[in-house]
PDB file of N, CA and C in Angstrom:
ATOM      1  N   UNK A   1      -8.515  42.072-113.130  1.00  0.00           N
ATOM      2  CA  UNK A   1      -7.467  41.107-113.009  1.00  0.00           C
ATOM      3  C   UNK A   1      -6.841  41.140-111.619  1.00  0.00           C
ATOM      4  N   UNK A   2      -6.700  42.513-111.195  1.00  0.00           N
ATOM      5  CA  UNK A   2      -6.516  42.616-109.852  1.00  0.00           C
ATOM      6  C   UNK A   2      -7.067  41.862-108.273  1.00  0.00           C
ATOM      7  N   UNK A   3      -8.190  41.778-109.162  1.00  0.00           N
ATOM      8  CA  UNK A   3      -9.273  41.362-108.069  1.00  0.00           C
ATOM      9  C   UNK A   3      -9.144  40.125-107.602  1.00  0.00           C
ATOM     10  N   UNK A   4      -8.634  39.436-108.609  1.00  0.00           N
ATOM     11  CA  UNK A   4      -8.883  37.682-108.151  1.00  0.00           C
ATOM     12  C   UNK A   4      -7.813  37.597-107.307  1.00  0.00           C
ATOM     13  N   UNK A   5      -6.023  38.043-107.248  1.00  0.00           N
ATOM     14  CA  UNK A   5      -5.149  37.491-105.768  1.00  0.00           C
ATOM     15  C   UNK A   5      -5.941  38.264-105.051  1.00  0.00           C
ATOM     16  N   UNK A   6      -6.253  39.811-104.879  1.00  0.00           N
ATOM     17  CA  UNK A   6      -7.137  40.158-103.624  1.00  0.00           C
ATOM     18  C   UNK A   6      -8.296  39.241-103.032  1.00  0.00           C
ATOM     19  N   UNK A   7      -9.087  38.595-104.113  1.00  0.00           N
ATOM     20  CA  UNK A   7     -10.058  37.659-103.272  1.00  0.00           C
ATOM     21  C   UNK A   7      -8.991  36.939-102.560  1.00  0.00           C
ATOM     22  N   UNK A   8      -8.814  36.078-103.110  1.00  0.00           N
ATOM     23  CA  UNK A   8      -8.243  35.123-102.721  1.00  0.00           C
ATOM     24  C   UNK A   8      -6.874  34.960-101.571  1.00  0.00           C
ATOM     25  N   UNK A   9      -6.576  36.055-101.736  1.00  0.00           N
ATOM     26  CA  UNK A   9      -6.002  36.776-100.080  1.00  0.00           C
ATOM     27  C   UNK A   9      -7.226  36.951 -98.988  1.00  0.00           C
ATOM     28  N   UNK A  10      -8.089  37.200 -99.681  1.00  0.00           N
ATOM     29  CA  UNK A  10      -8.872  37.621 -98.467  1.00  0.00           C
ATOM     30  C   UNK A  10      -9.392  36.387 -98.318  1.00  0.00           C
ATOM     31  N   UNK A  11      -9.847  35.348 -98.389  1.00  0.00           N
ATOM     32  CA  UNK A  11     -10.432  34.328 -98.316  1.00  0.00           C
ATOM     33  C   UNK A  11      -9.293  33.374 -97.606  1.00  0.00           C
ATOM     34  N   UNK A  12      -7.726  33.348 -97.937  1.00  0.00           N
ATOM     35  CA  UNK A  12      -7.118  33.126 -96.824  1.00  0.00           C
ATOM     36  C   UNK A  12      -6.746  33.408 -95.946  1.00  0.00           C
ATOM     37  N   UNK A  13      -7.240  34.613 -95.825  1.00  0.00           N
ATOM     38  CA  UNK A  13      -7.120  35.126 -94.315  1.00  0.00           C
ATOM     39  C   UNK A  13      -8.192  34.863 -93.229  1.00  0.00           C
ATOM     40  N   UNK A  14      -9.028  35.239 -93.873  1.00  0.00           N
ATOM     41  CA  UNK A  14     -10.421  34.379 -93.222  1.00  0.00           C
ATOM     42  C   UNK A  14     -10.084  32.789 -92.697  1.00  0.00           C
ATOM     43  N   UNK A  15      -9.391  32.428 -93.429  1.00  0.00           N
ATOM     44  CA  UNK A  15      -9.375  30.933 -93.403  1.00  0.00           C
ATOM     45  C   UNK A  15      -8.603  30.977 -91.881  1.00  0.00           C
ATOM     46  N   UNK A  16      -6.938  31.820 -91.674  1.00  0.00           N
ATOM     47  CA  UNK A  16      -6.647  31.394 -90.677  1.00  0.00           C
ATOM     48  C   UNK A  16      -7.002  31.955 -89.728  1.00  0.00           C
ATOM     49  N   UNK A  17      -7.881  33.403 -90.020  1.00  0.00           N
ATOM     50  CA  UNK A  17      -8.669  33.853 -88.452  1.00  0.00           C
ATOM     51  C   UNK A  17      -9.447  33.109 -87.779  1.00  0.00           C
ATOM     52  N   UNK A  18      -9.918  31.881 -88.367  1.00  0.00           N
ATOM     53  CA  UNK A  18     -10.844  31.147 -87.846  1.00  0.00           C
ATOM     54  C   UNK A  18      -9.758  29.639 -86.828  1.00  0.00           C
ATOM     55  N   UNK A  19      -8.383  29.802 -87.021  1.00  0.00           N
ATOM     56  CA  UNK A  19      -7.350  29.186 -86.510  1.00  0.00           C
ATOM     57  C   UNK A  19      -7.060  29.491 -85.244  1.00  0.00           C
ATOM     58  N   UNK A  20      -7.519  30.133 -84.496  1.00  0.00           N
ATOM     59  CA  UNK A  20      -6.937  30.882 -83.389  1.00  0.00           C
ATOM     60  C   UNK A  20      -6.453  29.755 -81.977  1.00  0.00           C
ATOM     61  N   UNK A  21      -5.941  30.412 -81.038  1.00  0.00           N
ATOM     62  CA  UNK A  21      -5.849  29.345 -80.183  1.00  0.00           C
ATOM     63  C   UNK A  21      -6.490  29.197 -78.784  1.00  0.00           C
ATOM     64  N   UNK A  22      -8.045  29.461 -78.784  1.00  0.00           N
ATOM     65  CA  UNK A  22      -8.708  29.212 -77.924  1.00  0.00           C
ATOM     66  C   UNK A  22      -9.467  28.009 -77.812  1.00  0.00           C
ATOM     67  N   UNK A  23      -8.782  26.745 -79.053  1.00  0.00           N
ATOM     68  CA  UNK A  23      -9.356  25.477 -79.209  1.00  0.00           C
ATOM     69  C   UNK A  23      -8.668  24.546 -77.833  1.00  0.00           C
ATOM     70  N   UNK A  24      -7.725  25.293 -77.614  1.00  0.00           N
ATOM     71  CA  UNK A  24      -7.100  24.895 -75.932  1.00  0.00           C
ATOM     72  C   UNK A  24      -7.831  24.895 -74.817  1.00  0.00           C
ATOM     73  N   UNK A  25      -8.884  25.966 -74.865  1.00  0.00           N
ATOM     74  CA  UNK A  25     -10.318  26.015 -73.563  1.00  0.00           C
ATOM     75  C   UNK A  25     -11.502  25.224 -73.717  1.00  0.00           C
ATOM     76  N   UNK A  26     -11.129  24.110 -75.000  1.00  0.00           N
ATOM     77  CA  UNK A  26     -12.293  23.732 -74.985  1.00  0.00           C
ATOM     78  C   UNK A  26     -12.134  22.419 -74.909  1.00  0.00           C
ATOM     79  N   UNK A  27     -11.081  21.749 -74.705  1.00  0.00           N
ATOM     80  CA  UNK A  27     -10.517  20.155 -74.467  1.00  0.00           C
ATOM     81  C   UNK A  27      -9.439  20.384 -73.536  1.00  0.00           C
ATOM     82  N   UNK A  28      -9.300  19.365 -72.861  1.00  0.00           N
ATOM     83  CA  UNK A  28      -8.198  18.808 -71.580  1.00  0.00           C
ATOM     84  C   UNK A  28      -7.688  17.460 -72.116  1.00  0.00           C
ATOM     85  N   UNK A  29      -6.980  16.779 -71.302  1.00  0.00           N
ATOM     86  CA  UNK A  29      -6.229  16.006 -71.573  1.00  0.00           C
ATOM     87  C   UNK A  29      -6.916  14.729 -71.538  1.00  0.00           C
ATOM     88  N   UNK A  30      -6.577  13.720 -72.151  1.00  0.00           N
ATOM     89  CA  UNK A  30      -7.188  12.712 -72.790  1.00  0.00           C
ATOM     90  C   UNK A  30      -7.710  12.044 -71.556  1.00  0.00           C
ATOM     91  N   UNK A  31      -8.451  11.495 -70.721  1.00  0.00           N
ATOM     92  CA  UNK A  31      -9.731  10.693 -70.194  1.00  0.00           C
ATOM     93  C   UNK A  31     -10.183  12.037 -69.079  1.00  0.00           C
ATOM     94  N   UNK A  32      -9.993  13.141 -69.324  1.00  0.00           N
ATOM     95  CA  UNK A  32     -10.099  14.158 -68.595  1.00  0.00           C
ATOM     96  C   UNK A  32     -11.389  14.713 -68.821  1.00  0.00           C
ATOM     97  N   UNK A  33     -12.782  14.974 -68.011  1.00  0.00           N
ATOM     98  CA  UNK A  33     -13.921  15.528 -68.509  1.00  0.00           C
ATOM     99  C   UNK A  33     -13.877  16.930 -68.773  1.00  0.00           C
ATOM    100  N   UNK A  34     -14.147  17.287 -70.086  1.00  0.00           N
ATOM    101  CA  UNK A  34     -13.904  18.838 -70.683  1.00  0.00           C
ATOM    102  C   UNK A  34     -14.823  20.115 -69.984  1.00  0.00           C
ATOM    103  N   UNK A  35     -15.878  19.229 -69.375  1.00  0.00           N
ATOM    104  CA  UNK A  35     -16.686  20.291 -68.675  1.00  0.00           C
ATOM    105  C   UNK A  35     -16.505  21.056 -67.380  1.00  0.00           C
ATOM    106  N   UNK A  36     -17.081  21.176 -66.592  1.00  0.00           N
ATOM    107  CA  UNK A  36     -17.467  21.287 -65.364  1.00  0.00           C
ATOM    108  C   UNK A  36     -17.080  19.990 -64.592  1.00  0.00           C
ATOM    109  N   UNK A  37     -16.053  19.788 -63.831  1.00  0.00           N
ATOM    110  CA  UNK A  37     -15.641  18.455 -62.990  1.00  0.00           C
ATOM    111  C   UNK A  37     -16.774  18.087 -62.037  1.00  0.00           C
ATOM    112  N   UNK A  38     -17.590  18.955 -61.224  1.00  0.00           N
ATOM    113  CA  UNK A  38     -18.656  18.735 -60.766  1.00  0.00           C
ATOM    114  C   UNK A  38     -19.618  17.956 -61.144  1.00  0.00           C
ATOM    115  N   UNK A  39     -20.123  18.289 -62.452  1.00  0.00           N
ATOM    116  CA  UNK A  39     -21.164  17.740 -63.439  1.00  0.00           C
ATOM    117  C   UNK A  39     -20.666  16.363 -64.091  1.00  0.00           C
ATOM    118  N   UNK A  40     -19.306  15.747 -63.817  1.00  0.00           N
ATOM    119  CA  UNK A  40     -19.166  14.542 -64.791  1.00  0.00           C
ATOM    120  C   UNK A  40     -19.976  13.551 -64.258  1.00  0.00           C
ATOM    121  N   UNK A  41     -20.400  12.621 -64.575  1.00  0.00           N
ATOM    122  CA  UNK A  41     -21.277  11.328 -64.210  1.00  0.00           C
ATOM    123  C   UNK A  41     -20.439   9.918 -64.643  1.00  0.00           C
ATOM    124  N   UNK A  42     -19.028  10.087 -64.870  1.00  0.00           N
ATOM    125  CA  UNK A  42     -18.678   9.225 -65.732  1.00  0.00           C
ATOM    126  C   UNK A  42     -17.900   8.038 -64.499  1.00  0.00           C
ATOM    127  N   UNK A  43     -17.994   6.442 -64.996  1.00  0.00           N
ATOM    128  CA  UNK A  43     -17.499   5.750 -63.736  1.00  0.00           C
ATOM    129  C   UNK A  43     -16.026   6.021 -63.436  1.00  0.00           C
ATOM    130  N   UNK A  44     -15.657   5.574 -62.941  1.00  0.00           N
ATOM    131  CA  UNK A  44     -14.141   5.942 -62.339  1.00  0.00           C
ATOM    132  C   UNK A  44     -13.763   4.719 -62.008  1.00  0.00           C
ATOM    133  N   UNK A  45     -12.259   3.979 -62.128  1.00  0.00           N
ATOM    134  CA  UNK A  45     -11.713   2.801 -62.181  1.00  0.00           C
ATOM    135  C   UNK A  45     -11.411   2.887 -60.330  1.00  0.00           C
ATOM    136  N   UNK A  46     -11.800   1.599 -59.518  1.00  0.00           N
ATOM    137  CA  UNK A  46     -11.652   1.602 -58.375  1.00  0.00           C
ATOM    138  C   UNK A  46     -10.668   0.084 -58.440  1.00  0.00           C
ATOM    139  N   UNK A  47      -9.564   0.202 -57.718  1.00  0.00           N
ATOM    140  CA  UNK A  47      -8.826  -1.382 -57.097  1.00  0.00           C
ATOM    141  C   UNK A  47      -9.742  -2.265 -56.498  1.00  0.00           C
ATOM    142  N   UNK A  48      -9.528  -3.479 -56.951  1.00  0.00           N
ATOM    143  CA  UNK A  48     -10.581  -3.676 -55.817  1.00  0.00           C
ATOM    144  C   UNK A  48      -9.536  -5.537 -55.622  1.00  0.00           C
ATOM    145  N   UNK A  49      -8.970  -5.098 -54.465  1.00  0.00           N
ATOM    146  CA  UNK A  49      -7.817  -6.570 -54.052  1.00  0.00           C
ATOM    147  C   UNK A  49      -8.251  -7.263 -53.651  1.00  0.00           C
ATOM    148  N   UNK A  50      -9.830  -7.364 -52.651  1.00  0.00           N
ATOM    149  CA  UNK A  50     -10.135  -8.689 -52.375  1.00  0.00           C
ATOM    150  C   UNK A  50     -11.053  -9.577 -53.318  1.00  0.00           C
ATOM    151  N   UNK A  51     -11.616  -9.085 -54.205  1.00  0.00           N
ATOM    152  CA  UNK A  51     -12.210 -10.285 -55.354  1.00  0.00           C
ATOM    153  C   UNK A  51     -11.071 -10.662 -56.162  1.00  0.00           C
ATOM    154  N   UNK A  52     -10.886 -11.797 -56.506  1.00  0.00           N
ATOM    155  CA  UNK A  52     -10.238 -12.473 -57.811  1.00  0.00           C
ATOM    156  C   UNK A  52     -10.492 -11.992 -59.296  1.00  0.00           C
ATOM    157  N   UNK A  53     -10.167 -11.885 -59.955  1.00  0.00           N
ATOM    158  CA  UNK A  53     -10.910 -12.253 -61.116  1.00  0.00           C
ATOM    159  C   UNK A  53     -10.077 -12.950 -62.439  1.00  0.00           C
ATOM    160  N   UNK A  54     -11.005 -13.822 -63.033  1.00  0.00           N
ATOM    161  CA  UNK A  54      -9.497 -14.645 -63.918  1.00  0.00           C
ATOM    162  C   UNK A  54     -10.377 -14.169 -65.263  1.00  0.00           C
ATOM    163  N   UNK A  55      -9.505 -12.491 -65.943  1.00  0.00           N
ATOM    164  CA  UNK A  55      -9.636 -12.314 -66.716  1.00  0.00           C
ATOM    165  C   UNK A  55      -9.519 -12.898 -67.964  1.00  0.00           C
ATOM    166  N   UNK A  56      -8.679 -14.164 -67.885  1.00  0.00           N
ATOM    167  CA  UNK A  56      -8.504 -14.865 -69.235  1.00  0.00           C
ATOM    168  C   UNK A  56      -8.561 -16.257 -69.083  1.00  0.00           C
ATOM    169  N   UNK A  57      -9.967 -16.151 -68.494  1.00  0.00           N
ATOM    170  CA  UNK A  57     -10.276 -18.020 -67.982  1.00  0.00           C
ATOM    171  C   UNK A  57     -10.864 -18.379 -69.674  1.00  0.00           C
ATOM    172  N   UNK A  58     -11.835 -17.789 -70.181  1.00  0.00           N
ATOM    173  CA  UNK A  58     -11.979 -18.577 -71.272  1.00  0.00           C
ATOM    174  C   UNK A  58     -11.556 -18.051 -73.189  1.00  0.00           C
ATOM    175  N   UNK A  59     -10.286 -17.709 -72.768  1.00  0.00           N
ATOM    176  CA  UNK A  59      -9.569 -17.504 -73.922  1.00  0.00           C
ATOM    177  C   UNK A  59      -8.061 -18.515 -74.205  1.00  0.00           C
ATOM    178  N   UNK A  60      -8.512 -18.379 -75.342  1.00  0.00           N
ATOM    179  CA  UNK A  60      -7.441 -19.423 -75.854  1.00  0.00           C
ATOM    180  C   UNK A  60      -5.802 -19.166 -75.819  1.00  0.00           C
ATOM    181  N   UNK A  61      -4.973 -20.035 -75.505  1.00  0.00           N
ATOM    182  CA  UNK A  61      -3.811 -19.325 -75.510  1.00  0.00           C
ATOM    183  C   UNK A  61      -2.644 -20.178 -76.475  1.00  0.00           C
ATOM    184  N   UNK A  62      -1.700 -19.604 -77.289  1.00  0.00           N
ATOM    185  CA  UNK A  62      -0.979 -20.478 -78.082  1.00  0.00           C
ATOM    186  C   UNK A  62       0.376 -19.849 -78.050  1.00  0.00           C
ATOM    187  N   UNK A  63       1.420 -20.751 -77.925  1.00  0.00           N
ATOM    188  CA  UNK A  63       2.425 -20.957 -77.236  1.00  0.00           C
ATOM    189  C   UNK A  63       3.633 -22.186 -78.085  1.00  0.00           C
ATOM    190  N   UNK A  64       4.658 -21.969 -78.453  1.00  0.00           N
ATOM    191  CA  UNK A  64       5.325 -22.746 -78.903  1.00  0.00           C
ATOM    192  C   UNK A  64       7.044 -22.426 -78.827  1.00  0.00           C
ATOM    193  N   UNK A  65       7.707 -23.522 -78.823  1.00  0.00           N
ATOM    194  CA  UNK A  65       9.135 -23.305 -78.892  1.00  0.00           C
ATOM    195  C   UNK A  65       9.410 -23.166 -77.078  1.00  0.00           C
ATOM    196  N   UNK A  66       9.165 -24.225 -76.932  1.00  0.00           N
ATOM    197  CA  UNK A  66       9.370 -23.934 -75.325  1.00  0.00           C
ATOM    198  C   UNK A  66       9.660 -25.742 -74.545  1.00  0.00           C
ATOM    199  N   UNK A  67      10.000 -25.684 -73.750  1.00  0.00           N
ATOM    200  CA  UNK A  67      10.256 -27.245 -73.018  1.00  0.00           C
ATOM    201  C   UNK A  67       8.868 -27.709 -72.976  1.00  0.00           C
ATOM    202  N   UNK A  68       8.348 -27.016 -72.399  1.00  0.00           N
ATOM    203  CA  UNK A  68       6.881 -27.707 -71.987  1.00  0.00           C
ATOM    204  C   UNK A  68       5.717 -27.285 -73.108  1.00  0.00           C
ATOM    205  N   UNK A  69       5.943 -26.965 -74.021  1.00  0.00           N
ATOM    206  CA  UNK A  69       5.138 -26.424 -75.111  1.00  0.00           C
ATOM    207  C   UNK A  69       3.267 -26.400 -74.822  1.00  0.00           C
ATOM    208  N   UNK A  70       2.907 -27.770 -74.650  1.00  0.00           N
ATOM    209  CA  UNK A  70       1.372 -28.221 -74.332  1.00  0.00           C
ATOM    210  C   UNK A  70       1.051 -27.434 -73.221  1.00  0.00           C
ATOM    211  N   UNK A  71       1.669 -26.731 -72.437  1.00  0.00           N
ATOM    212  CA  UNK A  71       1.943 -26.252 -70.551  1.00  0.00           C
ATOM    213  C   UNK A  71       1.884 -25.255 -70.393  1.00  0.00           C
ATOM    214  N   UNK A  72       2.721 -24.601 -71.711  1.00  0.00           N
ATOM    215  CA  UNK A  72       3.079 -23.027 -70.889  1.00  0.00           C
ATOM    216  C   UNK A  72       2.385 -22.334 -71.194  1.00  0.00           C
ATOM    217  N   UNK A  73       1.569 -22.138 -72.476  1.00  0.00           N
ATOM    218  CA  UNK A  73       0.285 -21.142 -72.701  1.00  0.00           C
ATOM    219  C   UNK A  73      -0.521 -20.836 -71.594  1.00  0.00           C
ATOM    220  N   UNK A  74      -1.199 -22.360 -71.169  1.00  0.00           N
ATOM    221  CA  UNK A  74      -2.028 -22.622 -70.439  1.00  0.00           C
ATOM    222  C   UNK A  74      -1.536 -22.099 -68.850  1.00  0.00           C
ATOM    223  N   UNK A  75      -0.382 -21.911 -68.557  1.00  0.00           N
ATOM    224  CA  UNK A  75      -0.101 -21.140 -67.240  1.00  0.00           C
ATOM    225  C   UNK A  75       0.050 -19.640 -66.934  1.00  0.00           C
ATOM    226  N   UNK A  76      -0.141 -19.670 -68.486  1.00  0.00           N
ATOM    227  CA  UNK A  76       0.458 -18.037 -68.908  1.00  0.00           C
ATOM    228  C   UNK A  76      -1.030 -17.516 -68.769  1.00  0.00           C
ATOM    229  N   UNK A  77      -1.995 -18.107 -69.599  1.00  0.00           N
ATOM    230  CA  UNK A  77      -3.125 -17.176 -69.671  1.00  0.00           C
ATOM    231  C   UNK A  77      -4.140 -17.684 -67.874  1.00  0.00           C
ATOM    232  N   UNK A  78      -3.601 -18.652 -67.615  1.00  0.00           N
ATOM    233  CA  UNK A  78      -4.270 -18.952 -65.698  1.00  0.00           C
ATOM    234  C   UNK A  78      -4.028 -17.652 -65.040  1.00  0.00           C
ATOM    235  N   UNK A  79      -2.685 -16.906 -65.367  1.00  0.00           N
ATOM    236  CA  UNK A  79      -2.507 -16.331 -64.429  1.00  0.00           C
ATOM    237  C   UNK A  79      -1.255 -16.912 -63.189  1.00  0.00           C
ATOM    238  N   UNK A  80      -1.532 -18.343 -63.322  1.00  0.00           N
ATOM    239  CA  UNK A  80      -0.654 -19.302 -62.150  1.00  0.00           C
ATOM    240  C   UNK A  80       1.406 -18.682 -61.769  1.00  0.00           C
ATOM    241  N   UNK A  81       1.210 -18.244 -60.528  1.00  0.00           N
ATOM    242  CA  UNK A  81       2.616 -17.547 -59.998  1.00  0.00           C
ATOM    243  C   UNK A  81       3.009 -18.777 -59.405  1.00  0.00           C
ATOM    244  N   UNK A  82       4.471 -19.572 -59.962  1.00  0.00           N
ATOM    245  CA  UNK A  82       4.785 -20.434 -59.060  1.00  0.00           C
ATOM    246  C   UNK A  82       6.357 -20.630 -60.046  1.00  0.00           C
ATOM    247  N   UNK A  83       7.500 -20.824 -59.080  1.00  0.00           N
ATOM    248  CA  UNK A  83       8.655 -20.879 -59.011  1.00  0.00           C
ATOM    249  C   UNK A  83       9.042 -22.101 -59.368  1.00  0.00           C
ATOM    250  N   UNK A  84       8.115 -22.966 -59.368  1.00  0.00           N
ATOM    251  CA  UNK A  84       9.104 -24.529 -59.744  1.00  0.00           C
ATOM    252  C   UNK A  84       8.229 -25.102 -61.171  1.00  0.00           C
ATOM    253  N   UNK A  85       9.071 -25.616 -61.809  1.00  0.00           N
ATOM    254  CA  UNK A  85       9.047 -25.905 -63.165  1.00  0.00           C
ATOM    255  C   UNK A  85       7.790 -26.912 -63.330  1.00  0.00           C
ATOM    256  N   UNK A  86       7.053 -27.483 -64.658  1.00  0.00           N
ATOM    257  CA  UNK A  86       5.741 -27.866 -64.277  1.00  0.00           C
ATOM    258  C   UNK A  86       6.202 -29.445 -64.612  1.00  0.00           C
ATOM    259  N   UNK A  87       5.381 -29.632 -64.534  1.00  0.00           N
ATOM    260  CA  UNK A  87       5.859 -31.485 -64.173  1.00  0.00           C
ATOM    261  C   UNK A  87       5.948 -32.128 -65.511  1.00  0.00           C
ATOM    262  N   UNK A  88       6.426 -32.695 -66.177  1.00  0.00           N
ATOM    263  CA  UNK A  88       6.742 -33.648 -67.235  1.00  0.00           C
ATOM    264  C   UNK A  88       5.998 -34.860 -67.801  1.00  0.00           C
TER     265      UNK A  88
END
């Protein structure tokens, strides 16, 4: 009768020796390569200011409750920077 909390102590102990905290040497921080920094092959995000690009040329955009309602989606997803109000 004895035997069964002794298993079962021992079987949770096992359980949290296997918890330890050297799971810290084996991951870095999130887009960080876990290996050898030398050895990564992975691309790397570069600026790049003189191409354009119109990330949301062919997506739809919807827009309401506004003066120009039909207008403003459509300037919003262009991208278009401009200070004076759009024409009527």
């Amino acid at each position: 009768m004895k035997t069964r909390p002794l298993f079962l102590s021992m079987i949770g102990l096992s359980l949290l020796a296997g918890c330890s905290s050297k799971s810290d040497s084996y991951t870095r921080e999130i887009g960080i390569y876990p290996g050898n920094p030398n050895e990564t092959y992975a691309p790397e995000v570069v600026a790049d200011n003189a191409t354009y690009r119109n990330v949301t040329e062919l997506k739809s955009g919807y827009h309401s409750s506004s003066y120009d309602y039909n207008l403003t989606a459509q300037l919003v997803t262009d991208g278009i920077h401009s200070a004076i109000e759009p024409a009527t």
